[in-house]
C-alpha atoms as a PDB file:
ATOM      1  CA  UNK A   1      92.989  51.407 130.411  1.00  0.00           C
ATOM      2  CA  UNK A   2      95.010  51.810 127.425  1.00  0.00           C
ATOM      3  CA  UNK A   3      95.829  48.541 125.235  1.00  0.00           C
ATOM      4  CA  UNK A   4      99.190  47.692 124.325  1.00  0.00           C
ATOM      5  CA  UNK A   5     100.157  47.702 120.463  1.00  0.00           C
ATOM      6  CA  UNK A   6     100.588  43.533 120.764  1.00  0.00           C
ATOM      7  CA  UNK A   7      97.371  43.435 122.270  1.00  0.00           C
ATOM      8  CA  UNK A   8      96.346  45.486 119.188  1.00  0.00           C
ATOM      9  CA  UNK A   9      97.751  43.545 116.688  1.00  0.00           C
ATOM     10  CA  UNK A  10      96.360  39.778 118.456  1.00  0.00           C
ATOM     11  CA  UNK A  11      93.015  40.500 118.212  1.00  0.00           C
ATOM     12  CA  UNK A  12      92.621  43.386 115.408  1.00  0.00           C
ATOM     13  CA  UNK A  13      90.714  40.645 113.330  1.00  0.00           C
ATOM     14  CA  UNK A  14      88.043  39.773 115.814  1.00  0.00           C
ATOM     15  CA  UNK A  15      87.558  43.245 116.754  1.00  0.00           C
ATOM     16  CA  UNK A  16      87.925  45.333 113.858  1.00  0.00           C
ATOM     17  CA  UNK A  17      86.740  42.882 110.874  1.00  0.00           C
ATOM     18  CA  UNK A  18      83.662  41.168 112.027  1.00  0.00           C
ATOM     19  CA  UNK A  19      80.024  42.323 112.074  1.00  0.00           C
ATOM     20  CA  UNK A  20      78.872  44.125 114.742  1.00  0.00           C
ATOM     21  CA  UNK A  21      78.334  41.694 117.862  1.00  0.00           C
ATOM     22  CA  UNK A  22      75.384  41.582 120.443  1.00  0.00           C
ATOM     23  CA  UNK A  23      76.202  41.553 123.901  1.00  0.00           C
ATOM     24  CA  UNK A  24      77.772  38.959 125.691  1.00  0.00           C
ATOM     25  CA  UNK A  25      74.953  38.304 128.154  1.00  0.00           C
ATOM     26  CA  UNK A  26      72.523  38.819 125.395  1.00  0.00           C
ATOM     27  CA  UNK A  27      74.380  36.941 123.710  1.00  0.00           C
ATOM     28  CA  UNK A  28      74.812  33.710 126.189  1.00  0.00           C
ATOM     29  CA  UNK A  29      70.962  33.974 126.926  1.00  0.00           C
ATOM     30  CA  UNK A  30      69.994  33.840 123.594  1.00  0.00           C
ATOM     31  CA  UNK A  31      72.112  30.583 123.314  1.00  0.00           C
ATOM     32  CA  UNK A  32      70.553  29.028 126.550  1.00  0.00           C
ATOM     33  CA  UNK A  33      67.218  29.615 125.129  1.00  0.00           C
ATOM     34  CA  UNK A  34      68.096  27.581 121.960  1.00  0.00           C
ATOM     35  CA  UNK A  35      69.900  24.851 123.751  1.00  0.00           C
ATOM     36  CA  UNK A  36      66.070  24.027 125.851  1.00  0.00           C
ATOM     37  CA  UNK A  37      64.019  24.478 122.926  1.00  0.00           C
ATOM     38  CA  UNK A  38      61.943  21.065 122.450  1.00  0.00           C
ATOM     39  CA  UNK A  39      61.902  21.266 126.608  1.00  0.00           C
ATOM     40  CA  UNK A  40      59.482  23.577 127.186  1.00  0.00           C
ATOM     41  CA  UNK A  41      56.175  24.349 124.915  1.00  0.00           C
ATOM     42  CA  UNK A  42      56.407  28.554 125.990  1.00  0.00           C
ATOM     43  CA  UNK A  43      59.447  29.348 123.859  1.00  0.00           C
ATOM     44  CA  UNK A  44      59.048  29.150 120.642  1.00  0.00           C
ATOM     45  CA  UNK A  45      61.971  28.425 117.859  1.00  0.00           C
ATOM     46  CA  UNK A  46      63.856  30.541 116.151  1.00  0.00           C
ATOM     47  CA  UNK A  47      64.536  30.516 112.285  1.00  0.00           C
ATOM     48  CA  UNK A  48      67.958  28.979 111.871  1.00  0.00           C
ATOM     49  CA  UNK A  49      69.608  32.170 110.509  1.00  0.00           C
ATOM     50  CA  UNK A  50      68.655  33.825 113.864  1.00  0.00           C
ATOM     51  CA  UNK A  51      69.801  30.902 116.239  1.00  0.00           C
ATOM     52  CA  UNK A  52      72.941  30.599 113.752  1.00  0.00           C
ATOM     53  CA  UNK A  53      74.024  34.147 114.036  1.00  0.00           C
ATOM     54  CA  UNK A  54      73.103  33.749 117.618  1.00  0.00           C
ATOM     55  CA  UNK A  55      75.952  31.494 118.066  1.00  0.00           C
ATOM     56  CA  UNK A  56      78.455  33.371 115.676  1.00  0.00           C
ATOM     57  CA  UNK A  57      78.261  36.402 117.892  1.00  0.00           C
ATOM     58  CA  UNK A  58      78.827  34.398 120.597  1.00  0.00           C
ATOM     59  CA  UNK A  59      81.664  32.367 119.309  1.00  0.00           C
ATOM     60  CA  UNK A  60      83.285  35.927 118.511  1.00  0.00           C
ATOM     61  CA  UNK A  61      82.966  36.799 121.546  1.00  0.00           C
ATOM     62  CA  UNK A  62      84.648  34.089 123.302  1.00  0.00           C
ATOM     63  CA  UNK A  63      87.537  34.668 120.745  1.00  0.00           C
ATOM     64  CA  UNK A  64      87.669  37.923 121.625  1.00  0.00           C
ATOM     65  CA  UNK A  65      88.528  37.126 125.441  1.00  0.00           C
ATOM     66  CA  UNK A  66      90.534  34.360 123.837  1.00  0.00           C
ATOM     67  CA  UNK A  67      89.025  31.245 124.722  1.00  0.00           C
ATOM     68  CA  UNK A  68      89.217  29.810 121.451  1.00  0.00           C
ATOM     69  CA  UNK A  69      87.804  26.323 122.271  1.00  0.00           C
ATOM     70  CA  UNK A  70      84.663  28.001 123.510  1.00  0.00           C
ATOM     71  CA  UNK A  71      84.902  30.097 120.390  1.00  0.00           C
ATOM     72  CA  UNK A  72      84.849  27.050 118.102  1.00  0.00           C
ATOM     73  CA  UNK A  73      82.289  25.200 119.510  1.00  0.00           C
ATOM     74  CA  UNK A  74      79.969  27.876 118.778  1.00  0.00           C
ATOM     75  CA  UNK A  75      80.946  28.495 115.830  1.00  0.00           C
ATOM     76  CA  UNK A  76      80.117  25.046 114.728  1.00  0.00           C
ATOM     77  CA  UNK A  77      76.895  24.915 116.219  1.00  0.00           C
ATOM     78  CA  UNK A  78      76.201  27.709 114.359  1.00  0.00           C
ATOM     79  CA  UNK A  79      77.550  26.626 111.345  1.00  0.00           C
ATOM     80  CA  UNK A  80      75.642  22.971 111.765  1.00  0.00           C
ATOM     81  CA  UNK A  81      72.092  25.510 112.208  1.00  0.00           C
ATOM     82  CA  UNK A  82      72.680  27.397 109.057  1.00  0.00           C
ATOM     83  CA  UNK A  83      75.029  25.432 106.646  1.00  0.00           C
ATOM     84  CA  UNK A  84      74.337  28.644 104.586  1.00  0.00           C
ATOM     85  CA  UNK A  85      75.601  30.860 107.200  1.00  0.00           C
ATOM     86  CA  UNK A  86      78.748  32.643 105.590  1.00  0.00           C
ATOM     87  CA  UNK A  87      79.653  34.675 108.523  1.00  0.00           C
ATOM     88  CA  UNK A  88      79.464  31.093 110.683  1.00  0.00           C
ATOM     89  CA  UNK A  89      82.371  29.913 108.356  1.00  0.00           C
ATOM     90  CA  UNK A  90      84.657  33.046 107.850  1.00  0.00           C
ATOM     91  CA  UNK A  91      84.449  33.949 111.938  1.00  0.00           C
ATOM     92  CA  UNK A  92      85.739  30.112 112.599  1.00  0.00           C
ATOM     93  CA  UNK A  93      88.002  30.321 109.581  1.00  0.00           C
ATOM     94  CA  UNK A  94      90.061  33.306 111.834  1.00  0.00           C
ATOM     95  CA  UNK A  95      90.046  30.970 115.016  1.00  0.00           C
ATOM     96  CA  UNK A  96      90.937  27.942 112.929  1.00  0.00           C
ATOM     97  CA  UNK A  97      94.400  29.974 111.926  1.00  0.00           C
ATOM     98  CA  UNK A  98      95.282  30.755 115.777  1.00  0.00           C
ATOM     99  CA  UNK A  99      94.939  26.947 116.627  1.00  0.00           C
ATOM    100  CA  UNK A 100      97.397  26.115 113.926  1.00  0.00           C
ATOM    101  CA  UNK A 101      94.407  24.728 111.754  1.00  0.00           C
ATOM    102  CA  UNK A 102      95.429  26.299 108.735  1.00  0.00           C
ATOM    103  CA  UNK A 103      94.307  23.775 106.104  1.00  0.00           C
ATOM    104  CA  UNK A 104      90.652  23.780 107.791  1.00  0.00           C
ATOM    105  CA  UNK A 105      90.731  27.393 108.389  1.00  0.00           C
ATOM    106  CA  UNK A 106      90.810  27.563 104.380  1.00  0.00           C
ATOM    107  CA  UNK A 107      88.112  25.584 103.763  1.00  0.00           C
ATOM    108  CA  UNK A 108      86.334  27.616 105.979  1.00  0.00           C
ATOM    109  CA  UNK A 109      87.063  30.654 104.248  1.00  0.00           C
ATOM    110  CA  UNK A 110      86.657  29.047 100.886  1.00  0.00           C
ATOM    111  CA  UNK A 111      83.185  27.688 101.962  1.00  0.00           C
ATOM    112  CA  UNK A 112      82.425  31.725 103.251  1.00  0.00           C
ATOM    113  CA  UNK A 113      83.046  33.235 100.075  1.00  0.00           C
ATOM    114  CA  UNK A 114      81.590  30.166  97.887  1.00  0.00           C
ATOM    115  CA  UNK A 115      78.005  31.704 100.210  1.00  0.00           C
ATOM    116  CA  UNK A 116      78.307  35.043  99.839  1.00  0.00           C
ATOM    117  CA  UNK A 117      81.491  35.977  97.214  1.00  0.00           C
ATOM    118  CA  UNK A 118      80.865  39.940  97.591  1.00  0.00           C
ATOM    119  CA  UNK A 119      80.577  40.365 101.187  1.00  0.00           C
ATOM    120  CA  UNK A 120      84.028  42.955 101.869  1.00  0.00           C
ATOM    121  CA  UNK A 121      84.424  41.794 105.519  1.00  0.00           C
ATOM    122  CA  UNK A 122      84.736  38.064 104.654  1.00  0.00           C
ATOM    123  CA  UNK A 123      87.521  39.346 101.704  1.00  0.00           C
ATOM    124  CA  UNK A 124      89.107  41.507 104.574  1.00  0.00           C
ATOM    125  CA  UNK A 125      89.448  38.243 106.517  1.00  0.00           C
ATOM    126  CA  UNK A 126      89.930  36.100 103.832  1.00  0.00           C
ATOM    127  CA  UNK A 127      93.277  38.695 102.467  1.00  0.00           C
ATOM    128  CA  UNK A 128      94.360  38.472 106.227  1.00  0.00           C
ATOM    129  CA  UNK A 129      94.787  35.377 106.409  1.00  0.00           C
ATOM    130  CA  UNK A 130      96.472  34.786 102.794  1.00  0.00           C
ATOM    131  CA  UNK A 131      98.796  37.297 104.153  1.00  0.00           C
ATOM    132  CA  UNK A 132      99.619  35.953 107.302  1.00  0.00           C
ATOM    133  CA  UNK A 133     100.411  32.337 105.942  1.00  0.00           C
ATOM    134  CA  UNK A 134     102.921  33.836 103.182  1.00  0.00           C
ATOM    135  CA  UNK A 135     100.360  34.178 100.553  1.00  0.00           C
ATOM    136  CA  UNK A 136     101.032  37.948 100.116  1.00  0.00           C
ATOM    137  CA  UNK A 137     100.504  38.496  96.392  1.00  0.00           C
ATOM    138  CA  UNK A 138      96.993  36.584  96.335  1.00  0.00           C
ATOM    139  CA  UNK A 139      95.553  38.242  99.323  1.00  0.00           C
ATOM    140  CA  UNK A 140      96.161  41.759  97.847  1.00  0.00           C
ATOM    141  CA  UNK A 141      92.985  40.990  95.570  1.00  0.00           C
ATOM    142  CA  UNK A 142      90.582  40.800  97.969  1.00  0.00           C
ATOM    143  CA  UNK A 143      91.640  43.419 100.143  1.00  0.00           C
ATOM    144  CA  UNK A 144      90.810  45.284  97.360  1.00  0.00           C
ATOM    145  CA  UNK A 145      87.227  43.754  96.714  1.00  0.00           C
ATOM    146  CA  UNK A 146      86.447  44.793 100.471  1.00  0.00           C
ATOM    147  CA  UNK A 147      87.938  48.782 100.452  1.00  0.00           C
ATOM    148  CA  UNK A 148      86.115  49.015  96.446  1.00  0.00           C
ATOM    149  CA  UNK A 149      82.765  47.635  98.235  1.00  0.00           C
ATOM    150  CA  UNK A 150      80.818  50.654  98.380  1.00  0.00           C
ATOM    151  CA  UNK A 151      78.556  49.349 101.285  1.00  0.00           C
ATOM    152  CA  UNK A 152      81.588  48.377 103.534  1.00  0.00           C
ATOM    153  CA  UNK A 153      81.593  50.333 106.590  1.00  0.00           C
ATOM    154  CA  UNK A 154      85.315  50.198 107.819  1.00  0.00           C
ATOM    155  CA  UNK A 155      87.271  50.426 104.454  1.00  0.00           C
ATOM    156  CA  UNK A 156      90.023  51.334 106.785  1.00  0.00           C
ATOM    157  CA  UNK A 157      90.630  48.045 107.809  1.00  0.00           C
ATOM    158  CA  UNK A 158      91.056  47.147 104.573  1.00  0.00           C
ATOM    159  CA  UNK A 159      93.457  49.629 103.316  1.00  0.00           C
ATOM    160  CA  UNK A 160      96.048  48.332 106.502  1.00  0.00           C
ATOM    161  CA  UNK A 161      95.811  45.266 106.099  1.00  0.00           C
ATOM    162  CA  UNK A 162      96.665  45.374 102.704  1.00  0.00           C
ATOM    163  CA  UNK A 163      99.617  48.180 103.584  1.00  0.00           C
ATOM    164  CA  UNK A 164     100.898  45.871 105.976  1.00  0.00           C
ATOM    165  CA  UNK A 165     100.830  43.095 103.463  1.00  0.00           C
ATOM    166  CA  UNK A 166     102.591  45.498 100.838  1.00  0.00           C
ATOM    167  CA  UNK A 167     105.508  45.859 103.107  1.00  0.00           C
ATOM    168  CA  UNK A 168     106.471  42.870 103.315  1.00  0.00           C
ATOM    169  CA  UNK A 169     107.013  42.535  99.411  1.00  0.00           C
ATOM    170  CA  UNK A 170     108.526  45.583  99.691  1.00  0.00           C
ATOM    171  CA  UNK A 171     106.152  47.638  98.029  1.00  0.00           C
ATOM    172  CA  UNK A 172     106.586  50.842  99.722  1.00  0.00           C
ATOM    173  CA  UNK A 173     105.022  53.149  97.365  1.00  0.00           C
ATOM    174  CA  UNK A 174     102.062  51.529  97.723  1.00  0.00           C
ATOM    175  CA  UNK A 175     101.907  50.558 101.288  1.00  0.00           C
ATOM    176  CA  UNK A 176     102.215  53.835 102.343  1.00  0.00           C
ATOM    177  CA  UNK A 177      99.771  54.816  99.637  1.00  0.00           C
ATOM    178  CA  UNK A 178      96.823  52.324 101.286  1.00  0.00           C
ATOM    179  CA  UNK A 179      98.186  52.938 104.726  1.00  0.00           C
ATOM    180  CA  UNK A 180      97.412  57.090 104.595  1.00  0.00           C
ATOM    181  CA  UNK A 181      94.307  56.054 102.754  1.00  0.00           C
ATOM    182  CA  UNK A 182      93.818  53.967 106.331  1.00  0.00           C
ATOM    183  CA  UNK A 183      94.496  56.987 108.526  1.00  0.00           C
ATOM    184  CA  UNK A 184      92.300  59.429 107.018  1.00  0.00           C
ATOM    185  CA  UNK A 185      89.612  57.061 107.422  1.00  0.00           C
ATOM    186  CA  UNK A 186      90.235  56.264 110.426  1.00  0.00           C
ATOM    187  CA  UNK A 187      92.438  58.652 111.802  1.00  0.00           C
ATOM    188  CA  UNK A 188      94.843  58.229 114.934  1.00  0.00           C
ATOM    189  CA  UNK A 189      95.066  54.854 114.510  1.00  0.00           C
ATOM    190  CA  UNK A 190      97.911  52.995 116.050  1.00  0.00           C
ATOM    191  CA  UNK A 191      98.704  50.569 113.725  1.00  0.00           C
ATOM    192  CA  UNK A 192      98.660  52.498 110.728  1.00  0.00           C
ATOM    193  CA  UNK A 193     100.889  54.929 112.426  1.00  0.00           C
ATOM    194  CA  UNK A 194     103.444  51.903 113.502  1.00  0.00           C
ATOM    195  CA  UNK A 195     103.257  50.673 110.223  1.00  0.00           C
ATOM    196  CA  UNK A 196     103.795  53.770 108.407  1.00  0.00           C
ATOM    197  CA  UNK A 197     106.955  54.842 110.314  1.00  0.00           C
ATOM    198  CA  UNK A 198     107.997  50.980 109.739  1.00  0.00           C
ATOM    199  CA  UNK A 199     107.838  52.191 105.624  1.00  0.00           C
ATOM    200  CA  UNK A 200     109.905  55.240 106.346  1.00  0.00           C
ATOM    201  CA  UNK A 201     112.532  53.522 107.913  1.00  0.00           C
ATOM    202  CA  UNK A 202     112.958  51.192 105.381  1.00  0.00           C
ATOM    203  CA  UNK A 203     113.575  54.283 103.377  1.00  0.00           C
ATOM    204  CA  UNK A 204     116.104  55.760 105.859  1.00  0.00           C
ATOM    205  CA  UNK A 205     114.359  58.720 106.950  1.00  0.00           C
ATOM    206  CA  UNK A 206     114.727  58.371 110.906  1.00  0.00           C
ATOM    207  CA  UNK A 207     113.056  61.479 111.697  1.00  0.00           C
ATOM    208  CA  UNK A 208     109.779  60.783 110.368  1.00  0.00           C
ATOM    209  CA  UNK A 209     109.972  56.852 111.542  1.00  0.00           C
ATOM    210  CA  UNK A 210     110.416  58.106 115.011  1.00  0.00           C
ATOM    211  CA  UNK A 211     107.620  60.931 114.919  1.00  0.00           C
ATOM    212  CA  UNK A 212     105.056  58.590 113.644  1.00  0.00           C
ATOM    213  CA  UNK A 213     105.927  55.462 116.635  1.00  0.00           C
ATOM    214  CA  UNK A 214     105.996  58.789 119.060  1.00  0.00           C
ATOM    215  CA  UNK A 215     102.524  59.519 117.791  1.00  0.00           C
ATOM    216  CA  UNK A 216     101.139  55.958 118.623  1.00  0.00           C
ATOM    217  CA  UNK A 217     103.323  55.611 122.267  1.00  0.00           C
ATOM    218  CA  UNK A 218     101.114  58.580 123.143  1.00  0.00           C
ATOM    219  CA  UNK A 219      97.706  56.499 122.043  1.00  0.00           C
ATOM    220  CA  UNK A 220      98.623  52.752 123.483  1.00  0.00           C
ATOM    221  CA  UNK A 221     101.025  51.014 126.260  1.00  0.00           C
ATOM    222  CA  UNK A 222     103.559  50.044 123.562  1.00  0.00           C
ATOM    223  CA  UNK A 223     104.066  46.248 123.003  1.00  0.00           C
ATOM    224  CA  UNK A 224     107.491  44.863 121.678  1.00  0.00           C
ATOM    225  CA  UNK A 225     106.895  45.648 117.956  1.00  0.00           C
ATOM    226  CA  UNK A 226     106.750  48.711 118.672  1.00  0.00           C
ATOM    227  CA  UNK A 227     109.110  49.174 121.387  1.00  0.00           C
ATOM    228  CA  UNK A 228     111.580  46.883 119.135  1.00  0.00           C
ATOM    229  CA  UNK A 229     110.660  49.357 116.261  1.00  0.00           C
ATOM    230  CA  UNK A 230     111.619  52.407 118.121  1.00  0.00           C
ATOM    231  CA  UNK A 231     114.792  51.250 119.645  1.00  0.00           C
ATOM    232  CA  UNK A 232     116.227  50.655 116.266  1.00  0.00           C
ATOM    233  CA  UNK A 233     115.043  53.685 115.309  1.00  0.00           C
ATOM    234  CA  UNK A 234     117.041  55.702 118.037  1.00  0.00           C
ATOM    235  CA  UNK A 235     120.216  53.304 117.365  1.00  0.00           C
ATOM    236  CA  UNK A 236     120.021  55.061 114.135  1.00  0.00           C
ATOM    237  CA  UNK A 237     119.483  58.892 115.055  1.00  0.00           C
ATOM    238  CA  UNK A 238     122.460  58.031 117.509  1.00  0.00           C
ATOM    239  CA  UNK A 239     120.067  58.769 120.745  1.00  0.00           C
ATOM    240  CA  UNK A 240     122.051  56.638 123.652  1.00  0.00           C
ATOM    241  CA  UNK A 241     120.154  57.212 126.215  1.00  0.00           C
ATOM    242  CA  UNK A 242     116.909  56.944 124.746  1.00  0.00           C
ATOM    243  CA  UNK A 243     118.025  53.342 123.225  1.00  0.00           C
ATOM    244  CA  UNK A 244     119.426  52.019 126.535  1.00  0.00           C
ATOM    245  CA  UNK A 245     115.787  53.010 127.870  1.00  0.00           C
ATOM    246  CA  UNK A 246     113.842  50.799 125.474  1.00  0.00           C
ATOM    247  CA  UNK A 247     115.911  48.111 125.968  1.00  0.00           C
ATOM    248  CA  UNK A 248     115.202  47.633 129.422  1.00  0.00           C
ATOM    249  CA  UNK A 249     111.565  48.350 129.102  1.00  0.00           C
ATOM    250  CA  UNK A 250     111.979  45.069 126.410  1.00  0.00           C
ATOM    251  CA  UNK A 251     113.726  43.254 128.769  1.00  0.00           C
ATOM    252  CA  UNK A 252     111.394  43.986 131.580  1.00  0.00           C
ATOM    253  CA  UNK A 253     107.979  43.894 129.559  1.00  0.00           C
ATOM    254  CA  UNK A 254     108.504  41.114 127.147  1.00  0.00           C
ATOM    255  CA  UNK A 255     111.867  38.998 128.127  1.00  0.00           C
ATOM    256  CA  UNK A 256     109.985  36.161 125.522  1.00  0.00           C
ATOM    257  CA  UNK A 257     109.625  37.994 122.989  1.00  0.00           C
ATOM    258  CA  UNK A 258     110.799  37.574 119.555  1.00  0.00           C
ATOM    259  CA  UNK A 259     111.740  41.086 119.064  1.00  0.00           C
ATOM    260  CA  UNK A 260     113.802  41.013 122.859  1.00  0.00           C
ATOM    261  CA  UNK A 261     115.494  37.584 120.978  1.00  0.00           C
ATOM    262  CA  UNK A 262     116.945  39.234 118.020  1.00  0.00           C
ATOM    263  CA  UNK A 263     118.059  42.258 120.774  1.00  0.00           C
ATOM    264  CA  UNK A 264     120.137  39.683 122.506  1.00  0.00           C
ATOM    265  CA  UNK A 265     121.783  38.300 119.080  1.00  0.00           C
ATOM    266  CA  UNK A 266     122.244  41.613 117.495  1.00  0.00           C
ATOM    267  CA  UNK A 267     120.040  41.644 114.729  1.00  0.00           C
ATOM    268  CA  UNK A 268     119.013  45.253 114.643  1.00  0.00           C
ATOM    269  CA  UNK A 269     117.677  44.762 110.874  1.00  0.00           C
END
């Protein structure tokens, strides 16, 4: 099953940015087994880094499959096991933003990097999230101390997110700079793709918009971004047909959306 490009962009933190999880079962078992320590003599205690990271591959887990109250509760176990714990902090940091917790999501962060200043994925998370609350220009910095980290394994990440975060300040030159950086790294990816033909039609050139969104409809269900971003795109190259198309698949798909909201007033920039 393919994902959609929304479903992409939701949980591309959790997914892409985070240290490589155990398995769920594992995962729960583990946690079982350190919730009835002290009740039986035959299992013997784990070090608190162990039962701490434990918990924070559980709690990304849950927020993963979304349940984000799960998610936080282990995350604060874990982070009440090992106060030391970076990873503890910076996972529940990115939960903390989708429940609306913004100030306490930047302690978290804050407290993350305080523990372990050089570690690229907590910078990758840490940029995100400056980014995503309107702090575009300070987030660009450590973006850049993850994709310069020489033992970071997914520089890619990296060089999107701080694309994406370039576009909005209207950088183009160097969004599209860190965004092919991106895609040779990791190459048919769908959200460097959407964002690069998102740069080239905020330079005009149509053409190229609409063969990189083609490239990424034939990777992923599109979501409305995308759909929204390809319907303007054929309003502009004058395609009718193809434009009346995508606006019924956004009125069918996502009637909720934001993007099918500025459809109904008009706003096709």
């Amino acid at each position: 099953m393919t994902k959609s490009v929304n479903d992409w962009f939701a949980c591309f933190c959790a997914v892409m940015l985070l240290s490589v999880f155990v398995p769920l079962a594992d995962a729960q078992q583990s946690a079982q087994q350190d919730n009835v320590i002290g009740n039986s003599s035959s299992l013997t205690p784990k070090d608190p880094r162990t039962r701490a990271k434990v918990h924070t591959d559980l709690g990304s887990l849950y927020f993963q499959d979304g349940n984000l109250i799960v998610a936080l509760e282990e995350l604060t176990l874990a982070a009440a096991i090992d106060p030391d714990y970076a990873l503890a902090f910076s996972t529940r940091g990115l939960v903390l933003y989708y429940v609306k917790e913004l100030e306490s999501a930047e302690k978290d962060f804050r407290r993350a990097l305080s523990l372990d200043e050089k570690n690229p994925e907590i910078n990758n998370n840490y940029g995100w999230f400056l980014c995503e609350t309107g702090q575009v220009q300070e987030s660009l910095q450590y973006f850049e101390r993850a994709y310069k980290n020489s033992l970071y394994q997914t520089p890619a990440n990296a060089y999107l997110n701080a694309g994406a975060c370039q576009i909005k300040i209207n950088e183009l030159n160097l969004a599209e700079e860190a965004l092919q950086k991106s895609l040779r790294l990791m190459p048919e990816n769908p959200q460097a793709l959407y964002h690069l033909a998102d740069v080239s039609y905020k330079r005009g050139n149509f053409d190229a918009a609409r063969k990189r969104l083609m490239q990424a409809v034939n990777m992923v269900d599109p979501g409305p971004e995308l759909l929204w971003l390809l319907l303007r795109v054929e309003r502009r190259l004058g395609n009718q047909s193809d434009e009346q198309s995508l606006t019924t698949q956004l009125r069918r798909k996502f009637p909720d959306s934001a993007e099918y909201q500025e459809l109904l007033k008009g706003n096709f920039e």
